[in-house]
Protein backbone atom coordinates (compact mmCIF):
# COMPACT_ATOMS: atom_id res chain seq x y z
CA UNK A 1 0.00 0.00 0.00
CA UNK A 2 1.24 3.52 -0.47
CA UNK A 3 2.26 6.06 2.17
CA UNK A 4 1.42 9.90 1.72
CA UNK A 5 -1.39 11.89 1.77
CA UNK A 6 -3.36 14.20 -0.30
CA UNK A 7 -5.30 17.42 0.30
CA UNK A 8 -8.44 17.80 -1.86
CA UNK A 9 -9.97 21.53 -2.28
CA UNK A 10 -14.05 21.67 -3.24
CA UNK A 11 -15.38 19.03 -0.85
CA UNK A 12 -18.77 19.90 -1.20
CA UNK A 13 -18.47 18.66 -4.73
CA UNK A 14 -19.55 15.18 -6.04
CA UNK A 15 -16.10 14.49 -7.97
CA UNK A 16 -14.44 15.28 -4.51
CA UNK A 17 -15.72 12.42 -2.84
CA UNK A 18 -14.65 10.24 -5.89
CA UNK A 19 -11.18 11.15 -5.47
CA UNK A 20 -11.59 10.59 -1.65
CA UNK A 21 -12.34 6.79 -2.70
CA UNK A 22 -9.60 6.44 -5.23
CA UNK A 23 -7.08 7.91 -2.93
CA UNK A 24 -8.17 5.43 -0.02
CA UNK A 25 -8.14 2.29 -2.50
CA UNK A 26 -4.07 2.89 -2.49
CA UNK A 27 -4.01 3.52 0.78
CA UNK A 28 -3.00 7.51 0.98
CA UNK A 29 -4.85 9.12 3.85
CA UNK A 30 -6.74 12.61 2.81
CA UNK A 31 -7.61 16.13 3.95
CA UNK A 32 -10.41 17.83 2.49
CA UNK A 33 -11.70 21.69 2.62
CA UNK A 34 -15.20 22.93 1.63
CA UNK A 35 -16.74 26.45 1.21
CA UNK A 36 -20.17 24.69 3.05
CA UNK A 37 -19.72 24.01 6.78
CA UNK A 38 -21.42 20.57 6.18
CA UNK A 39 -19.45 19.91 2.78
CA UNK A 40 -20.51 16.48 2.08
CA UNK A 41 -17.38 15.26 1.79
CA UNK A 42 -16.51 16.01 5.04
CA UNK A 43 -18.62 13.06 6.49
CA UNK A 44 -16.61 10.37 4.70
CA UNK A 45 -14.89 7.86 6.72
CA UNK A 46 -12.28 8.60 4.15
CA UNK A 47 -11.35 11.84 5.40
CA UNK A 48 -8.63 12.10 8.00
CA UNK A 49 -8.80 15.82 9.00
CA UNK A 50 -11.29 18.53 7.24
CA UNK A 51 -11.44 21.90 7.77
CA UNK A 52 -13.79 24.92 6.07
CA UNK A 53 -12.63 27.97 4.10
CA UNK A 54 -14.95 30.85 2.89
CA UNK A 55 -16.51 30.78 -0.88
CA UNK A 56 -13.65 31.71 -3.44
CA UNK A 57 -16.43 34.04 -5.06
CA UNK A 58 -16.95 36.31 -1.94
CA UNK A 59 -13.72 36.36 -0.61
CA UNK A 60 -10.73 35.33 -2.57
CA UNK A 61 -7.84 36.56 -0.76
CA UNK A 62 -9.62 35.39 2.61
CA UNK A 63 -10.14 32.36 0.85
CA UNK A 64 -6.78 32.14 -0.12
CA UNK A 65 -5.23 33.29 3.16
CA UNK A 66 -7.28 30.21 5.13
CA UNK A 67 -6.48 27.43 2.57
CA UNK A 68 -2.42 28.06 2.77
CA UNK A 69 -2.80 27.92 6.21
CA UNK A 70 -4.41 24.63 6.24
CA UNK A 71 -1.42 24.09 3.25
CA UNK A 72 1.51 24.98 5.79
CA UNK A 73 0.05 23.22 8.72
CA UNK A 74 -0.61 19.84 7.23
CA UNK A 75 2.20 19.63 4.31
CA UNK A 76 0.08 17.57 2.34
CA UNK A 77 2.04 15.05 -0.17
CA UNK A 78 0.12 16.56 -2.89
CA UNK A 79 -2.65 19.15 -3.48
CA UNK A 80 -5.91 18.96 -5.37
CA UNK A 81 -7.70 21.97 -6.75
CA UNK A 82 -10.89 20.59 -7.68
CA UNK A 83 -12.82 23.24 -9.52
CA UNK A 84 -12.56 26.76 -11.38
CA UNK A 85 -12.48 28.61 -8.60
CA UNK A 86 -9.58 26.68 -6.37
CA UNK A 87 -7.44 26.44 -9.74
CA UNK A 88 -7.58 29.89 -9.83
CA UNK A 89 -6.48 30.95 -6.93
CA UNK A 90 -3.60 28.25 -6.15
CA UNK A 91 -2.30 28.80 -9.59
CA UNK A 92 -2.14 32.88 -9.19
CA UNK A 93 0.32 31.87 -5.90
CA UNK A 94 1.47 28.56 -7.09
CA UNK A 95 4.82 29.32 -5.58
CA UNK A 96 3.50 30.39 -1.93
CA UNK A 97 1.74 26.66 -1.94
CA UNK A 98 4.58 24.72 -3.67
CA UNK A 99 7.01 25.39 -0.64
CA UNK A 100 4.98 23.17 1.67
CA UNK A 101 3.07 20.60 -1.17
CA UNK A 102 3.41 19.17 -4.57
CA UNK A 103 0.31 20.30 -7.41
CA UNK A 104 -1.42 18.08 -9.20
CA UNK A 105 -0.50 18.63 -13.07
CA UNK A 106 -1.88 21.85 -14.22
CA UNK A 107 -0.81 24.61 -16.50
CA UNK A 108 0.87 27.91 -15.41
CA UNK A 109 -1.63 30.82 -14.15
CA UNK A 110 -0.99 32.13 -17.48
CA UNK A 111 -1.57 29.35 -20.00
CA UNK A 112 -4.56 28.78 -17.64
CA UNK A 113 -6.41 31.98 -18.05
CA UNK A 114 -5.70 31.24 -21.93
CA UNK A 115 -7.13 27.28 -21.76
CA UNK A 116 -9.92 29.17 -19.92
CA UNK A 117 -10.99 31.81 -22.14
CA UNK A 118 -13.38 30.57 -25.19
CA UNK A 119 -12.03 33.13 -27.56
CA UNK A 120 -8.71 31.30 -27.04
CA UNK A 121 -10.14 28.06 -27.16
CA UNK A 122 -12.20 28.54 -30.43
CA UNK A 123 -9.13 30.14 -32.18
CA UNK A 124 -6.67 27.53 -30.95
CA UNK A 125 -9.40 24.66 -32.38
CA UNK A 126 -9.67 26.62 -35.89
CA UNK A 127 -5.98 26.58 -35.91
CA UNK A 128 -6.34 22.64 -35.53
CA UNK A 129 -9.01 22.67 -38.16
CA UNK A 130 -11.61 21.51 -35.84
CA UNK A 131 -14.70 22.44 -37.15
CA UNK A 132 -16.47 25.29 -34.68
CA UNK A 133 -20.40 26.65 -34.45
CA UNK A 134 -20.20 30.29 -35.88
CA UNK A 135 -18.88 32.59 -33.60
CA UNK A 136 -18.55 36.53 -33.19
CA UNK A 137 -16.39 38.41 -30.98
CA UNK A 138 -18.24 41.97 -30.46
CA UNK A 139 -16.12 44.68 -29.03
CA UNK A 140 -18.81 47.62 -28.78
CA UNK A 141 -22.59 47.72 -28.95
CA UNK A 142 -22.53 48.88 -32.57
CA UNK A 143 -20.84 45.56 -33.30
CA UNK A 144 -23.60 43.60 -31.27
CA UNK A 145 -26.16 45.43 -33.50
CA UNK A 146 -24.15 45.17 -36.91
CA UNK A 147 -24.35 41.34 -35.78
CA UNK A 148 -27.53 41.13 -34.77
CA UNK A 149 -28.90 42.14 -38.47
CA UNK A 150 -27.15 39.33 -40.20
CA UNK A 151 -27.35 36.02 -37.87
CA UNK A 152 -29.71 33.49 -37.42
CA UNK A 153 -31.67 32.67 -34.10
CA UNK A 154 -31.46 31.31 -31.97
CA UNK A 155 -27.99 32.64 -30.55
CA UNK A 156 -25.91 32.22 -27.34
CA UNK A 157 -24.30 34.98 -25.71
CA UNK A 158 -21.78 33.34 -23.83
CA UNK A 159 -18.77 35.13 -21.36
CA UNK A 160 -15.53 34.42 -22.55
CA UNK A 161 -14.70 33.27 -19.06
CA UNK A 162 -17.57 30.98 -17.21
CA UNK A 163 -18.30 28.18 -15.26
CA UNK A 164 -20.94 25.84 -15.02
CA UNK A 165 -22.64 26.51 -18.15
CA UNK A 166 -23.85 29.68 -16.10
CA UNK A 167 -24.38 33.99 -17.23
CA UNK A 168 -24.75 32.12 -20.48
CA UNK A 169 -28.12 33.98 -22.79
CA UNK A 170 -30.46 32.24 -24.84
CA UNK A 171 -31.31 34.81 -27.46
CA UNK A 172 -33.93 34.63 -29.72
CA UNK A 173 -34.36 37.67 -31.87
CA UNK A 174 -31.92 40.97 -32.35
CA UNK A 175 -33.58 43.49 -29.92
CA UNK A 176 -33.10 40.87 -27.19
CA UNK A 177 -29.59 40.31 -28.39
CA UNK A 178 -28.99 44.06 -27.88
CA UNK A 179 -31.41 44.37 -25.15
CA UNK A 180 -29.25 41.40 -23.10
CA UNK A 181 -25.76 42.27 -23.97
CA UNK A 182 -26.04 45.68 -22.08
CA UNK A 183 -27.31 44.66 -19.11
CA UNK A 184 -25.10 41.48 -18.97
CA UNK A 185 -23.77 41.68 -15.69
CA UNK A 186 -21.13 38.89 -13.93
CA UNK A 187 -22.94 36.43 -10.93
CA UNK A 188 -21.20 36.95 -7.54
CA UNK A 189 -19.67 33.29 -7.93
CA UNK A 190 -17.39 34.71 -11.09
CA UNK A 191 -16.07 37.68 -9.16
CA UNK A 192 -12.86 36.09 -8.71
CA UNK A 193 -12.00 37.12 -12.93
CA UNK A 194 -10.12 40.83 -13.43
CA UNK A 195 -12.22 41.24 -16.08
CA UNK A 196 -14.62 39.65 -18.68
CA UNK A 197 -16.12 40.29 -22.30
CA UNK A 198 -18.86 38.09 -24.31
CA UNK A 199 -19.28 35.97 -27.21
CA UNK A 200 -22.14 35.90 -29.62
CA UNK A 201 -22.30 32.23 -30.88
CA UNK A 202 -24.84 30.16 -32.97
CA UNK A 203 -26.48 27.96 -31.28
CA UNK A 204 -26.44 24.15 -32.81
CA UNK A 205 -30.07 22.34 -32.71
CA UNK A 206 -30.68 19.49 -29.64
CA UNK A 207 -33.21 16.81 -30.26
CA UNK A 208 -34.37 16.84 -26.54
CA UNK A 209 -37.48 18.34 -24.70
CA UNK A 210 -34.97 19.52 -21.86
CA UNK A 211 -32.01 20.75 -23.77
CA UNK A 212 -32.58 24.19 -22.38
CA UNK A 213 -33.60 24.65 -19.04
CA UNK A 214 -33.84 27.99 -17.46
CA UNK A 215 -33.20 28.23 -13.78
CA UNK A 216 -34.78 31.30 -12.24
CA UNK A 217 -33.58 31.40 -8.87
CA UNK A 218 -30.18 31.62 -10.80
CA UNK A 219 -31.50 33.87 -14.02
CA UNK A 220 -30.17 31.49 -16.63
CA UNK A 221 -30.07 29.32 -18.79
CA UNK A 222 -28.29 25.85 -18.75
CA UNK A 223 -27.50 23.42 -21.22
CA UNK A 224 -28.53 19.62 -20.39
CA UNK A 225 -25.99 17.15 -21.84
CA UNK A 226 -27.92 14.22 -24.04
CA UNK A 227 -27.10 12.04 -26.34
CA UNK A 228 -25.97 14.86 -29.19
CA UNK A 229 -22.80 15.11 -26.75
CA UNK A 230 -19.66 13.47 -26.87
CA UNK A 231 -17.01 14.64 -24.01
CA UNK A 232 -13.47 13.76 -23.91
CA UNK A 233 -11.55 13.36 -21.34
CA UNK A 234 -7.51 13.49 -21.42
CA UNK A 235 -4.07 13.72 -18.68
CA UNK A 236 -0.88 15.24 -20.28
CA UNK A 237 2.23 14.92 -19.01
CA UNK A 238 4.38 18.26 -20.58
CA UNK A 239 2.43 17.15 -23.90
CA UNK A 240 2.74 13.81 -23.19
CA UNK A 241 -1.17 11.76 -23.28
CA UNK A 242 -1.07 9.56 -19.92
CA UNK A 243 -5.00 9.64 -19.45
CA UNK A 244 -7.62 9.02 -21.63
CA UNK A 245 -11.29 8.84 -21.54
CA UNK A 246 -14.81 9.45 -23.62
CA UNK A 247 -18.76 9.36 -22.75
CA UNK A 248 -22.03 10.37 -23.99
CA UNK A 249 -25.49 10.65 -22.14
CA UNK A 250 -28.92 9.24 -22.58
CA UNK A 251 -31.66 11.65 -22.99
CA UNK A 252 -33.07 13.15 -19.81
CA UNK A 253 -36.24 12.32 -18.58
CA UNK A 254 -37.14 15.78 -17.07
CA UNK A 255 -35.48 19.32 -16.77
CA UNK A 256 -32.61 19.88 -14.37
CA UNK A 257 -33.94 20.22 -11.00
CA UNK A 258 -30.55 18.98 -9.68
CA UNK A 259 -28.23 19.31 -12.52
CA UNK A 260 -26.72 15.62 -12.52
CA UNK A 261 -29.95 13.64 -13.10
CA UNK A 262 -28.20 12.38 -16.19
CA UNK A 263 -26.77 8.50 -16.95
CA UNK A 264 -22.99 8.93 -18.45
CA UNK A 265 -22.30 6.11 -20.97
CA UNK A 266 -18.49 5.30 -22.09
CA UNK A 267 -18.42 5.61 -25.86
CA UNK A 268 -15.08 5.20 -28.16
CA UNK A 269 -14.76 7.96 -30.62
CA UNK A 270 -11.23 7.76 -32.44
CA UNK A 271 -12.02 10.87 -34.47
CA UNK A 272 -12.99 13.13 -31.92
CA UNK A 273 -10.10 11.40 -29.89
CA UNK A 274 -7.63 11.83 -32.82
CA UNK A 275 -8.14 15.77 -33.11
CA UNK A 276 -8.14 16.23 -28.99
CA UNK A 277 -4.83 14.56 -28.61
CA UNK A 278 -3.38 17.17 -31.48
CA UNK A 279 -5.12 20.02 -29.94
CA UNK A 280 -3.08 19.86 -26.97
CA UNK A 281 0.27 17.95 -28.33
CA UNK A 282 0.52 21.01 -30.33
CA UNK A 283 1.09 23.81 -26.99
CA UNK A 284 2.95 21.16 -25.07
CA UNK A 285 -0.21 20.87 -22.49
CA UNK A 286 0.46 19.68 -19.03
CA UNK A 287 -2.33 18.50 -17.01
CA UNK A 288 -6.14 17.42 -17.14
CA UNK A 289 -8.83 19.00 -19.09
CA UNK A 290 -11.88 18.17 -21.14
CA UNK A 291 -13.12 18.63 -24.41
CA UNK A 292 -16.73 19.24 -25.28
CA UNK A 293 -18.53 17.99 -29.03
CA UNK A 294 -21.94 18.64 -30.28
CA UNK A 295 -23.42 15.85 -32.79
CA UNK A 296 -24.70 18.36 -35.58
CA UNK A 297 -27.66 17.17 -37.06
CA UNK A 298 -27.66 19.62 -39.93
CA UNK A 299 -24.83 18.69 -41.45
CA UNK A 300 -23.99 15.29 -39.17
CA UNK A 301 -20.75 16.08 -38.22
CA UNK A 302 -18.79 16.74 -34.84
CA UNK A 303 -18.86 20.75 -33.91
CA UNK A 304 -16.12 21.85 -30.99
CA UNK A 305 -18.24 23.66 -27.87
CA UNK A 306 -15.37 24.07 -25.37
CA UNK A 307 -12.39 23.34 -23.08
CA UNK A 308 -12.27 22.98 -19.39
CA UNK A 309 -8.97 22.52 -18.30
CA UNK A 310 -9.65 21.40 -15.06
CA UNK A 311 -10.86 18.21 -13.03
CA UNK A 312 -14.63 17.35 -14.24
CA UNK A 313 -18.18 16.55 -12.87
CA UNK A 314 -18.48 13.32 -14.07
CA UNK A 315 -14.88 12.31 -13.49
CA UNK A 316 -16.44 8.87 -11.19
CA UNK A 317 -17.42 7.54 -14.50
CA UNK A 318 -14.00 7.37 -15.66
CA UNK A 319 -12.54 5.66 -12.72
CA UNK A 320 -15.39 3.09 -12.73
CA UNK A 321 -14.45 2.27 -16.44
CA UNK A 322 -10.84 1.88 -15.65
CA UNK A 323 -9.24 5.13 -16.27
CA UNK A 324 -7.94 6.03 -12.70
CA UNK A 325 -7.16 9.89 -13.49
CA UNK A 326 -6.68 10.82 -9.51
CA UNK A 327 -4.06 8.30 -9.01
CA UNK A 328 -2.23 9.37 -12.11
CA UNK A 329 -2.81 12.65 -11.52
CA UNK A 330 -1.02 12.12 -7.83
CA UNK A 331 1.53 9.97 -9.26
CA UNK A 332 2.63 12.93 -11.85
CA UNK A 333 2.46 15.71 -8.69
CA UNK A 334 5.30 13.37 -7.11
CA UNK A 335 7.41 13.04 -10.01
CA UNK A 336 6.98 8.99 -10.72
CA UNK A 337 6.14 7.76 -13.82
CA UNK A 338 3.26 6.84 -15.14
CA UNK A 339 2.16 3.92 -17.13
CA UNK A 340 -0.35 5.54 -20.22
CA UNK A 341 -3.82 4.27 -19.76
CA UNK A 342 -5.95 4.92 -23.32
CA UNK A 343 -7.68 1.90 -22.85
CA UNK A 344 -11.41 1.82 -20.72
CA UNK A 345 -15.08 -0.46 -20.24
CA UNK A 346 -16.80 0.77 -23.16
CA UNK A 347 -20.49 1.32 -22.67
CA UNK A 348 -20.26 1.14 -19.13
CA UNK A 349 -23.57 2.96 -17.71
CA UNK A 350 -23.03 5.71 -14.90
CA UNK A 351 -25.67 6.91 -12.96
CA UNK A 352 -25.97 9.72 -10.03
CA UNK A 353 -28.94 7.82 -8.07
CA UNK A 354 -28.92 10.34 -4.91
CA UNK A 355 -30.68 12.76 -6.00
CA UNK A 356 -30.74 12.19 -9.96
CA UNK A 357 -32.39 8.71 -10.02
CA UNK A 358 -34.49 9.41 -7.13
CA UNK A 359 -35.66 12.44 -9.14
CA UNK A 360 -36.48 10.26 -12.22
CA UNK A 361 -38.17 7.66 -10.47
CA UNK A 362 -40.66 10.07 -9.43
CA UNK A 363 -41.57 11.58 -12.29
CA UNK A 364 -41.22 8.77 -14.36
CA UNK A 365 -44.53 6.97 -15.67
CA UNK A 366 -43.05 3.90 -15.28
CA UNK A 367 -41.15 3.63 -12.20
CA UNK A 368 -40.72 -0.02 -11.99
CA UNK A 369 -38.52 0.24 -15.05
CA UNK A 370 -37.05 3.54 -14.17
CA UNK A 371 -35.83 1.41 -10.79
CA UNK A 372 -34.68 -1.82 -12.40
CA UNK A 373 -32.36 0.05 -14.78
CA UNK A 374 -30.28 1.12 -11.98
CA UNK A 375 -29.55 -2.75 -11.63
CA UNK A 376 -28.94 -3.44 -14.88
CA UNK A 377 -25.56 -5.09 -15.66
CA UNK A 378 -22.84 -2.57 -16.62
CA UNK A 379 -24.27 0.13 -14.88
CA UNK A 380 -22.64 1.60 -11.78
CA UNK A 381 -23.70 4.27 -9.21
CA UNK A 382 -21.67 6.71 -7.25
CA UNK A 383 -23.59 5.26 -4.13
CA UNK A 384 -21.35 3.30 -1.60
CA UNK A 385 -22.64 1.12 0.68
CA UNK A 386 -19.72 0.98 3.04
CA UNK A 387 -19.30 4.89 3.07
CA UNK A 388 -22.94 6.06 3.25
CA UNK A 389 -23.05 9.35 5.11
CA UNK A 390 -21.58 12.05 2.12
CA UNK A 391 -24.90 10.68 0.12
CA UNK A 392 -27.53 11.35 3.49
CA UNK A 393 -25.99 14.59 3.60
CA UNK A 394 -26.50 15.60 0.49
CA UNK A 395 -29.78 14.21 0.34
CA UNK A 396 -30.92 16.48 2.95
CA UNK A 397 -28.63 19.76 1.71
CA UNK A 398 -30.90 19.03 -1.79
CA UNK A 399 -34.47 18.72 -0.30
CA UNK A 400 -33.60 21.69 2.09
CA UNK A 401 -32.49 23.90 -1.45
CA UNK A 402 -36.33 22.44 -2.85
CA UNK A 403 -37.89 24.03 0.73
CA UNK A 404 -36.26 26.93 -0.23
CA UNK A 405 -37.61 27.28 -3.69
């Protein structure tokens, strides 16, 4: 068994606690911080120590201030930025945190804010002749009008910097176009940017009744994943592929009340894998990231939507197919090498049963069915059994957020 231990950022995410497992499967003990006092991860029997920090969005340099002291008083083997908002602020001070721990691989600050930034990303995927939805990069509000005149709608206006799929429009005609790009102003949780500018992009046709859900307690709009999608998943080493992974989803069953009420499926995609791996070969990328495709229907082909170069939401499906990313990840962090793994379960079913499948199962018309397919051979869960109290405590974080509503 291996020795060590490992300090995970972000604990009240799902992916968090899926790290939490892979780490304890090889034995190396872990620390976790949250921006929620009752974090779910935090109620692991995992977790060694945990500790809270305030939200990166409210208070970055408080933020930042609490988590390197957590840094300098446990000297973690390695360190885990989990999300947007941790990557951002570790990598702006990489070198304060790098005297007590080891990073997991990740790009500088600055090729970060560049991996980050869709106008970046779409001109670094034209340069790989990757074929791209039509996109516009307004400077002024005469440009946004001059656009408006000669595009078809529907249209997204998108930041050029954003998380979540959230402060993203859905624009149907020019005066709202106009009309939305003035008063476009940045959600508290993106505070942590300098600065930020939009993108006017076409938006590609879904074949599903929930593509587009709006969520008004947030004011926007966000995109389901379905079956149009294709994701893929990759870990370079200094340009190096060491990690790779690919899934689609099934069509929802009903709009996204939770956001993860979706079953991941592994699929095997060698184009779509073949233009990924050049994408990053070609700036000499070092660390973990995903790549986002839209299925086309006009034309049937492949259309690049984004990059997040950062540790994903439905990273558990890739570890149950065989693609251990956290271990590699924390293998890289300490210098060893690592042994490529391109290889995974294909068509391996994942599903998020608490509160996702709970969710379907009651509205579904057929709930018998709805219930047996989370039993169905090659399907996995993120539920364990022998580590039960992260999913109670989430299950009672969700239905106090539905009180709310």
């Amino acid at each position: 068994m291996k020795t060590g231990n490992a300090m995970l950022l972000n604990g009240e995410e799902r992916f968090t606690l899926a790290v939490i497992r892979s780490m304890d499967k090889k034995g190396i003990k872990t620390i976790v911080g949250g921006n929620q006092k009752h974090s779910r991860s935090f109620y692991s029997k995992h977790v060694a120590k945990h500790f809270y920090y305030p939200p990166v969005e409210l208070d970055p340099e408080t933020a930042h201030k609490t988590i390197l002291g957590y840094v300098k008083k446990y000297k973690p083997s390695v360190l885990f930025p989990m999300s947007l908002d941790t990557c951002y602020i570790v990598l702006k001070r990489r070198a304060e945190y790098e005297r007590y721990t080891s990073i997991i691989p990740l790009p500088s600050y600055k090729e970060f804010c560049s991996l980050d930034n869709k106008a970046f990303q779409i001109k670094l995927a034209k340069k790989n002749n990757i074929l791209c939805p039509k996109t516009y990069f307004p400077k002024t509000i005469e440009g946004v009008k001059r656009i408006s005149k000669k595009i078809t709608y529907p249209v997204l206006l998108k930041p050029l910097v954003s998380a979540g799929g959230y402060s993203i429009r859905y624009v149907t005609n020019a005066a709202q176009l106009t009309k939305d790009y003035k008063n476009f102003r940045l959600e508290k949780k993106l505070k942590f940017y300098n600065k930020n500018t939009f993108l006017i992009q076409e938006c590609i046709p879904v074949n599903s009744k929930y593509a587009v859900y709006y969520r008004k307690e947030k004011d926007c709009f966000i995109f389901q994943h379905n079956s149009q999608h294709v994701t893929v998943y990759v870990l370079f080493n200094h340009g190096e592929l060491v990690g790779l992974f690919a899934n689609t989803y099934e069509d929802p069953t009903c709009n996204m009340l939770f956001s993860n009420h979706y079953t991941a499926v592994s699929v095997k995609n060698e184009k779509l894998v073949r233009q990924t791996t050049r994408l990053f070969k070609g700036i000499k990328f070092h660390g973990c990231a995903s790549v986002q495709y839209l299925l086309d229907t006009r034309d049937n082909t492949y259309k690049f939507i984004e990059i997040n170069p950062r540790i994903w939401g439905s990273l558990e499906s890739a570890i149950k197919a065989g693609v251990d990313f956290p271990y590699m990840m924390y293998e890289l962090a300490l210098g060893k090498k690592v042994r490529p793994v391109t290889e995974y379960r294909e068509g391996l079913k994942f599903k998020w049963v608490v509160c996702g499948e709970m969710y379907r199962i009651f509205k579904s018309r057929n709930k018998i069915k709805t219930l047996t397919d989370i039993f169905k051979p090659n399907t996995a869960w993120e539920i364990s059994f022998r580590d039960p109290l992260p999913h109670l405590i989430h299950l009672v974080r969700s239905f106090y957020k539905i009180a709310k509503l």
